[in-house]
PDB file of N, CA and C in Angstrom:
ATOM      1  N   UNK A   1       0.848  -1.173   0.000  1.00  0.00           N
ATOM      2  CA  UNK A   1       0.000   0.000   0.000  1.00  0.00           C
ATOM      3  C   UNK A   1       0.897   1.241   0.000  1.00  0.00           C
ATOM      4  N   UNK A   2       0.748   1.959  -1.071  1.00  0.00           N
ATOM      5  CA  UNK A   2       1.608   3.467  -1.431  1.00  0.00           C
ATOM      6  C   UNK A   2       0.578   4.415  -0.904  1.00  0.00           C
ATOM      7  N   UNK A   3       1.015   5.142  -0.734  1.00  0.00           N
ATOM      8  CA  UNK A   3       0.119   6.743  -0.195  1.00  0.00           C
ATOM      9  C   UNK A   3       0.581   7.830  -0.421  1.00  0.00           C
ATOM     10  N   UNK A   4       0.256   8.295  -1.736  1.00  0.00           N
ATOM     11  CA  UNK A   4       0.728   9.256  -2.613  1.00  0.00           C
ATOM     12  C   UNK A   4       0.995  10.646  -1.946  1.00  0.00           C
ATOM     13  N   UNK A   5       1.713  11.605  -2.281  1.00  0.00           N
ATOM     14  CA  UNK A   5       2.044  12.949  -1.884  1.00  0.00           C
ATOM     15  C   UNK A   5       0.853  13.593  -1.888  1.00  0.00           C
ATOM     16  N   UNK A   6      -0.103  13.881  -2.845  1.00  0.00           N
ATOM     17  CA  UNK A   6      -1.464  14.661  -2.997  1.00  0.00           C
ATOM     18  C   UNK A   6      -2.483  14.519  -2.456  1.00  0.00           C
ATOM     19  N   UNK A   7      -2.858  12.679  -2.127  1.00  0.00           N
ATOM     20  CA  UNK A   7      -3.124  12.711  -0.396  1.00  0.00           C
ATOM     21  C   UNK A   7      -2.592  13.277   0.900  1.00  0.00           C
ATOM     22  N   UNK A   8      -2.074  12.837   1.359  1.00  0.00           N
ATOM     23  CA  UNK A   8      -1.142  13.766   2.541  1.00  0.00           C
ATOM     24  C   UNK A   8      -1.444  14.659   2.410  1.00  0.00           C
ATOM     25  N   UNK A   9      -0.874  15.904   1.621  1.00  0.00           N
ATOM     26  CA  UNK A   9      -0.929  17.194   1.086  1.00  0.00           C
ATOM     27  C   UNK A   9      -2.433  17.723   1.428  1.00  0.00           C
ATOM     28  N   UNK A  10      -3.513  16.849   0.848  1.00  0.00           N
ATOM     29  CA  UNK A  10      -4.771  17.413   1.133  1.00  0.00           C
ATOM     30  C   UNK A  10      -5.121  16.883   2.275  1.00  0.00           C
ATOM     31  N   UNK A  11      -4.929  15.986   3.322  1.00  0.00           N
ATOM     32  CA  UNK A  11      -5.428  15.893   3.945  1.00  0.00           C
ATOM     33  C   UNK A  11      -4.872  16.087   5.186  1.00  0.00           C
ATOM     34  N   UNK A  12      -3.738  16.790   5.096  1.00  0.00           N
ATOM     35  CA  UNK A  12      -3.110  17.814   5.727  1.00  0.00           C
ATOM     36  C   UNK A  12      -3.544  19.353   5.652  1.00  0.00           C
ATOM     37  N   UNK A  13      -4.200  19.478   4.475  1.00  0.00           N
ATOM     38  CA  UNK A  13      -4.340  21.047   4.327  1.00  0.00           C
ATOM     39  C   UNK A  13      -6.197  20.740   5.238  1.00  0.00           C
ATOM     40  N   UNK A  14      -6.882  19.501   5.118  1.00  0.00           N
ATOM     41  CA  UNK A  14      -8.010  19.200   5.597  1.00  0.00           C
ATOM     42  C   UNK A  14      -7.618  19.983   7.069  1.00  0.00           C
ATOM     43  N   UNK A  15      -7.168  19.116   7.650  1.00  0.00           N
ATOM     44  CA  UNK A  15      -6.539  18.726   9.236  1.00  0.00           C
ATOM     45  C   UNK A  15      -6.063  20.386  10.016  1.00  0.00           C
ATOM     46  N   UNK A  16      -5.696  21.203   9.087  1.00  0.00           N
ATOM     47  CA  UNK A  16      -4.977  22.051   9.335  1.00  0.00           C
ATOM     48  C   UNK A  16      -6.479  22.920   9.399  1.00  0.00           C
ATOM     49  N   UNK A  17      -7.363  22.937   7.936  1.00  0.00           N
ATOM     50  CA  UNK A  17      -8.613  23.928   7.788  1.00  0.00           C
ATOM     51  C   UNK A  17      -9.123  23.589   9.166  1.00  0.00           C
ATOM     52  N   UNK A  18      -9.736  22.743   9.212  1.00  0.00           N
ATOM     53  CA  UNK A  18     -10.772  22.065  10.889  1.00  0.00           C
ATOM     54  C   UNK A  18      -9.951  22.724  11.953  1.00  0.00           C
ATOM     55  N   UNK A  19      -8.801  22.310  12.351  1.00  0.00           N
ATOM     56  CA  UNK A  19      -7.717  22.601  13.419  1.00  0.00           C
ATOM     57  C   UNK A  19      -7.570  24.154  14.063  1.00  0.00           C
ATOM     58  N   UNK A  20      -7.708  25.189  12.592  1.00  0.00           N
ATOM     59  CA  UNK A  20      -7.736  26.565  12.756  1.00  0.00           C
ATOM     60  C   UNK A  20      -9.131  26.585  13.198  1.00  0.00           C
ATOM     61  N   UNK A  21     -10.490  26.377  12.649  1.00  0.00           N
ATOM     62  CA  UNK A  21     -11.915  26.486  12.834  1.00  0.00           C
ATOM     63  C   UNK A  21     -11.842  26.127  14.046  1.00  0.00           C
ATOM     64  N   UNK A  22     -11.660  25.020  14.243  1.00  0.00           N
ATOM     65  CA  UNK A  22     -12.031  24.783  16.316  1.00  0.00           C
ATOM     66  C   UNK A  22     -11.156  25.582  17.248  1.00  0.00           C
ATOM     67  N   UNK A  23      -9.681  26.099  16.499  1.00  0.00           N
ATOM     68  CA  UNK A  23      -8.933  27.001  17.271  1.00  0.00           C
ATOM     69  C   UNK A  23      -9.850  28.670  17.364  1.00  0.00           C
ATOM     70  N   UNK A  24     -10.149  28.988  16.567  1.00  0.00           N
ATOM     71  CA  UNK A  24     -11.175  30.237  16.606  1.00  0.00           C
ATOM     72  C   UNK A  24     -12.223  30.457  17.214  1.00  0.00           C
ATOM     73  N   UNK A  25     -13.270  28.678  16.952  1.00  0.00           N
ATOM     74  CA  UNK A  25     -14.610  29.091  17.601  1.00  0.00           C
ATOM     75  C   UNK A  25     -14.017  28.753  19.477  1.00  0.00           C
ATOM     76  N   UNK A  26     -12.791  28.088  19.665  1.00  0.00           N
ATOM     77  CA  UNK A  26     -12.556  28.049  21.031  1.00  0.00           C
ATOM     78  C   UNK A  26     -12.508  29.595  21.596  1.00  0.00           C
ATOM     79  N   UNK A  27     -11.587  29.916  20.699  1.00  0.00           N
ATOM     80  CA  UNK A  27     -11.438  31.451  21.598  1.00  0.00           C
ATOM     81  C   UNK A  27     -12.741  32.313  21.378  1.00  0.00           C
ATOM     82  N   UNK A  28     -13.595  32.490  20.741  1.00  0.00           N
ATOM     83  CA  UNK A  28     -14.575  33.215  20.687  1.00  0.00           C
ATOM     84  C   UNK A  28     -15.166  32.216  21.695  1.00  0.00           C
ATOM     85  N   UNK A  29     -15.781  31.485  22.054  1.00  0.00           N
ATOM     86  CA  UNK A  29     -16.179  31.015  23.461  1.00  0.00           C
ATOM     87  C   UNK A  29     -15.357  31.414  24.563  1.00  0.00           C
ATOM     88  N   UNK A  30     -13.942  31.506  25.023  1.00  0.00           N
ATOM     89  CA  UNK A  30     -13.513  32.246  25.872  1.00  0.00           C
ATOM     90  C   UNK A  30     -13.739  33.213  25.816  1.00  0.00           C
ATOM     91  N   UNK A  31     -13.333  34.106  24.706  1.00  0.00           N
ATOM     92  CA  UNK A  31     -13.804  35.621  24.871  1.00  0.00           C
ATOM     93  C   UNK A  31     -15.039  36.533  25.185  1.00  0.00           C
ATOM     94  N   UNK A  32     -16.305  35.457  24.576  1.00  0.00           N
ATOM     95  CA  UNK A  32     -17.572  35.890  25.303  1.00  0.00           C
ATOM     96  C   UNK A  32     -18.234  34.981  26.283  1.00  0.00           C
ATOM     97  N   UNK A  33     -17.530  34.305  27.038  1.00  0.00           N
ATOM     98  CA  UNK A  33     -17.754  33.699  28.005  1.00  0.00           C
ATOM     99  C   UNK A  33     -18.387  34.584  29.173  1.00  0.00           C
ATOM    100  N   UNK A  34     -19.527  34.622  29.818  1.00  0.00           N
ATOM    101  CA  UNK A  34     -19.937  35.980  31.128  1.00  0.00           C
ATOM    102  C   UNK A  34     -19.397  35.707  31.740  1.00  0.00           C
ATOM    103  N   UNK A  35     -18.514  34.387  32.907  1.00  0.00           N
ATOM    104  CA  UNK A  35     -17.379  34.485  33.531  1.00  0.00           C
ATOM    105  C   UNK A  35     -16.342  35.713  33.504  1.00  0.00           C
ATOM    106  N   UNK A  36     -15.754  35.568  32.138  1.00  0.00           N
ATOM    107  CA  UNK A  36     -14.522  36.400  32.023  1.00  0.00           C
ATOM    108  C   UNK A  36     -14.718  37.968  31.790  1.00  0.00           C
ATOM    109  N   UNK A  37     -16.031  38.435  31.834  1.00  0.00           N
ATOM    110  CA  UNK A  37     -16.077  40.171  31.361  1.00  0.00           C
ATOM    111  C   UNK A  37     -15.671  40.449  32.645  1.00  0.00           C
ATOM    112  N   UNK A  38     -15.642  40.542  33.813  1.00  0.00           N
ATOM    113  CA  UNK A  38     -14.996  41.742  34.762  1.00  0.00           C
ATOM    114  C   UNK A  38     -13.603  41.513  34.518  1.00  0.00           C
ATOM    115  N   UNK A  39     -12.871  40.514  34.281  1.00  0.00           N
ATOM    116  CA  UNK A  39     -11.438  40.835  34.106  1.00  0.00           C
ATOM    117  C   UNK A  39     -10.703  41.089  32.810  1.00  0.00           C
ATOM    118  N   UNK A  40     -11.863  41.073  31.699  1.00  0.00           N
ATOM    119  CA  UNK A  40     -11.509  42.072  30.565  1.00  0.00           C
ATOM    120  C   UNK A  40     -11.621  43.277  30.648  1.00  0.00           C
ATOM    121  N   UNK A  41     -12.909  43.507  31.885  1.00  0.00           N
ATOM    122  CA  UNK A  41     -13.272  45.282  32.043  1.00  0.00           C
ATOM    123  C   UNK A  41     -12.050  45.593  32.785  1.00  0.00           C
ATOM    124  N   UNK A  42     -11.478  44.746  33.689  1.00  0.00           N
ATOM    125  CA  UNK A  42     -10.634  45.675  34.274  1.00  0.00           C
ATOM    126  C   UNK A  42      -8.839  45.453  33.835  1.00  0.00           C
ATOM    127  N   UNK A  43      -8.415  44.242  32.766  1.00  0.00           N
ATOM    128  CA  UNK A  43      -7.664  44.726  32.168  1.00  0.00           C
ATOM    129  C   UNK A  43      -7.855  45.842  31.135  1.00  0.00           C
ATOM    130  N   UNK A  44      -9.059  46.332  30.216  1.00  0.00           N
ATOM    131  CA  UNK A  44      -8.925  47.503  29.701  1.00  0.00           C
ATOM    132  C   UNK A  44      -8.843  48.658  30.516  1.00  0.00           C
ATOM    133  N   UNK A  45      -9.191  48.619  31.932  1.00  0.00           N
ATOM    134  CA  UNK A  45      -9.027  49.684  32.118  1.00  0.00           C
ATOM    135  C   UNK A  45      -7.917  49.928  33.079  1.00  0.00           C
ATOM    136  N   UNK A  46      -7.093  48.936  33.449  1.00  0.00           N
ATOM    137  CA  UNK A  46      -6.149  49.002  34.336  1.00  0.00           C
ATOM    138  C   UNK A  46      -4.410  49.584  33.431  1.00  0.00           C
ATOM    139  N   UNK A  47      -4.796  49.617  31.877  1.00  0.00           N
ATOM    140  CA  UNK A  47      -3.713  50.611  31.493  1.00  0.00           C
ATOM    141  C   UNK A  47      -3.798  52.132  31.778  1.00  0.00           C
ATOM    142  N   UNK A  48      -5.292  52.369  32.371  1.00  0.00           N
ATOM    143  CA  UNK A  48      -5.876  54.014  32.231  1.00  0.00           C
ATOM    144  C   UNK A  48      -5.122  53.835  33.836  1.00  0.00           C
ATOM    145  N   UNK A  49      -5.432  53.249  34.941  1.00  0.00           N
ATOM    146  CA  UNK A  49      -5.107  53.550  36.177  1.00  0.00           C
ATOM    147  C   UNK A  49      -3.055  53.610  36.040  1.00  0.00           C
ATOM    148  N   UNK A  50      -3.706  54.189  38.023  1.00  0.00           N
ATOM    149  CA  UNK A  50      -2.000  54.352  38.430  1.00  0.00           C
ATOM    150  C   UNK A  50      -1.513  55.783  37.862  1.00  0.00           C
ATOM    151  N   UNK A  51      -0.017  55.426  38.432  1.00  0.00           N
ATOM    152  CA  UNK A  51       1.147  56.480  37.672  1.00  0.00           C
ATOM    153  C   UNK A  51       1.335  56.491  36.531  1.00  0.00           C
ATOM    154  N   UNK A  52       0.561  57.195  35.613  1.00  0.00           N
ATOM    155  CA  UNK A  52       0.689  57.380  34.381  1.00  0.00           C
ATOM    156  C   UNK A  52       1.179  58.809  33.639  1.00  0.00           C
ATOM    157  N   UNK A  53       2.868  58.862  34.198  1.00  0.00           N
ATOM    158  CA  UNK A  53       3.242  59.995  34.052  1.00  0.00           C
ATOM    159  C   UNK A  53       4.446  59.742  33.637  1.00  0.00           C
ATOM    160  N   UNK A  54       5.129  61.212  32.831  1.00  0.00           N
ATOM    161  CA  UNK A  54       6.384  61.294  32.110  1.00  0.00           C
ATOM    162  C   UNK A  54       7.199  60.808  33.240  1.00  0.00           C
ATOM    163  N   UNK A  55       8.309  59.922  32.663  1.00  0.00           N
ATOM    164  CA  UNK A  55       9.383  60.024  33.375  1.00  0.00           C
ATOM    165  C   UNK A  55      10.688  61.283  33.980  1.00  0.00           C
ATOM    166  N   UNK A  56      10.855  61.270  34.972  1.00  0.00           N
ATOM    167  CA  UNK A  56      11.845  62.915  35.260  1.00  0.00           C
ATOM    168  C   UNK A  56      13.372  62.495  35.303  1.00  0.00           C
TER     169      UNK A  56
END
């Protein structure tokens, strides 16, 4: 049994399409997860806090 290059090839480029798709819809489930919004609210806003002044 041979198993040509153009198999592989596509079913590597398969493996890879799916692989990215479940890598994306994962993070869009973390990202709008209601768990995680207060510590997105307060990393956006924790660059505004503090000493946020020229150096002397």
């Amino acid at each position: 049994m041979t198993v040509e290059h153009d198999f592989l090839v596509g079913l590597s480029k398969s493996f890879g399409l799916f692989y990215l798709i479940a890598l994306s819809i994962a993070v869009l489930i973390y990202t709008f997860w209601p768990s995680n919004k207060r510590r997105f609210d307060r990393a956006a806003q924790s660059i505004l806090d503090g000493e946020d002044k020229p150096w002397r």
